[in-house]
Protein backbone atom coordinates (compact mmCIF):
# COMPACT_ATOMS: atom_id res chain seq x y z
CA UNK A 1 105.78 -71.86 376.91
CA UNK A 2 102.17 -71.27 376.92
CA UNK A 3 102.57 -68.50 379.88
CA UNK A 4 105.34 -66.60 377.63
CA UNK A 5 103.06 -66.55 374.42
CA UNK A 6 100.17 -65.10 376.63
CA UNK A 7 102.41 -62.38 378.21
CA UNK A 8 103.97 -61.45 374.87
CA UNK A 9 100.38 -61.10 373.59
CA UNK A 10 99.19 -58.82 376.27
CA UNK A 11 102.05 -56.70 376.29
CA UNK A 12 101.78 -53.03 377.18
CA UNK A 13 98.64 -53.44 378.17
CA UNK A 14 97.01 -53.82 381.37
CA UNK A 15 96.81 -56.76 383.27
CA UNK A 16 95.37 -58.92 386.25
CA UNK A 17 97.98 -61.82 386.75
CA UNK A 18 97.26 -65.06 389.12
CA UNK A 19 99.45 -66.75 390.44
CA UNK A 20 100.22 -70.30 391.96
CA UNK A 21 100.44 -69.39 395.71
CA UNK A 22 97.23 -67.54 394.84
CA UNK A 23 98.35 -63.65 394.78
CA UNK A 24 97.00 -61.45 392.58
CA UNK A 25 98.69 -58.76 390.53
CA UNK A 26 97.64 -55.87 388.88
CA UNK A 27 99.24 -53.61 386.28
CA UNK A 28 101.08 -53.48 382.99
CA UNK A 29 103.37 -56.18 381.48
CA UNK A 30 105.93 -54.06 380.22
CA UNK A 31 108.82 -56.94 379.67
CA UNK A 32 108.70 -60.54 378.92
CA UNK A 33 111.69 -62.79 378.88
CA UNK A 34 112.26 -66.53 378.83
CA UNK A 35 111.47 -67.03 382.17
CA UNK A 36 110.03 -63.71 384.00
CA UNK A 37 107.25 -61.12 383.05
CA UNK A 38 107.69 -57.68 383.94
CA UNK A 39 105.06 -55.77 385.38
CA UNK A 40 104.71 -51.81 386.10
CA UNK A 41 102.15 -51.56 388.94
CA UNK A 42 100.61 -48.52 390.49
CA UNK A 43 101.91 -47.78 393.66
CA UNK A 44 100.67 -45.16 396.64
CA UNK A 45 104.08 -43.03 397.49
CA UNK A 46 103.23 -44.20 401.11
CA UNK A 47 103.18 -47.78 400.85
CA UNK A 48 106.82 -49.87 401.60
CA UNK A 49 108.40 -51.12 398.40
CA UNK A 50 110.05 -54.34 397.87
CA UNK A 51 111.41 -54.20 394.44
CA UNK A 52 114.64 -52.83 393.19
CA UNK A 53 112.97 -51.59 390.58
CA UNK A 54 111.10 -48.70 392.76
CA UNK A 55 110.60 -45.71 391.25
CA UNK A 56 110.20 -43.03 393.87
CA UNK A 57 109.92 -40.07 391.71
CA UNK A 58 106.87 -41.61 389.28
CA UNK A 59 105.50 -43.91 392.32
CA UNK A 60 105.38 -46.79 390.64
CA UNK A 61 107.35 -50.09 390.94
CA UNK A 62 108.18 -52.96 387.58
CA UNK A 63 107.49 -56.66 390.43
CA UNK A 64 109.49 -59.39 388.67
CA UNK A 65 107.39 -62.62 388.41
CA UNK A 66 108.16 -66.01 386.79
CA UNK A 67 107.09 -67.65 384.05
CA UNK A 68 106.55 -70.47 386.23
CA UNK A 69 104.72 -69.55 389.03
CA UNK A 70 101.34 -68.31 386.73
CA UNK A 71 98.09 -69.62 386.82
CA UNK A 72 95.68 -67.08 384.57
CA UNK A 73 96.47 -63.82 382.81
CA UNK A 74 93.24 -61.31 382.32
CA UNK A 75 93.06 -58.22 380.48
CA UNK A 76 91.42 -55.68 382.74
């Protein structure tokens, strides 16, 4: 519960998220839900996207990450 309470306080703003498996994410939390947080991250138009979420026309993707897997949130 304590990961949720951090994302909802840091929405819309921007973000450096670690996680478990020790990945690092950077971007802006634009969604939290009971067991994801939604980031928008700034993508080169040249890079291969993963998400569903892509965005080809703005270049930017929303990654899906859980609740779960989160070590440390940082405002950047």
């Amino acid at each position: 519960m304590e990961a949720y309470h951090n994302c909802v306080r840091c929405m819309n703003r921007r973000v450096r998220i670690f996680t478990n498996d020790g990945r690092m994410h950077e971007g802006v939390i634009t969604g939290v839900d009971s067991h994801h947080v939604y980031l928008r991250t700034d993508c080169p138009r040249n890079q291969v996207h993963t998400s569903a979420f892509f965005n080809p026309f703005v270049g930017n993707q929303v990654l899906t990450l859980s609740l779960f897997t989160l070590l440390a949130i940082a405002l950047i």
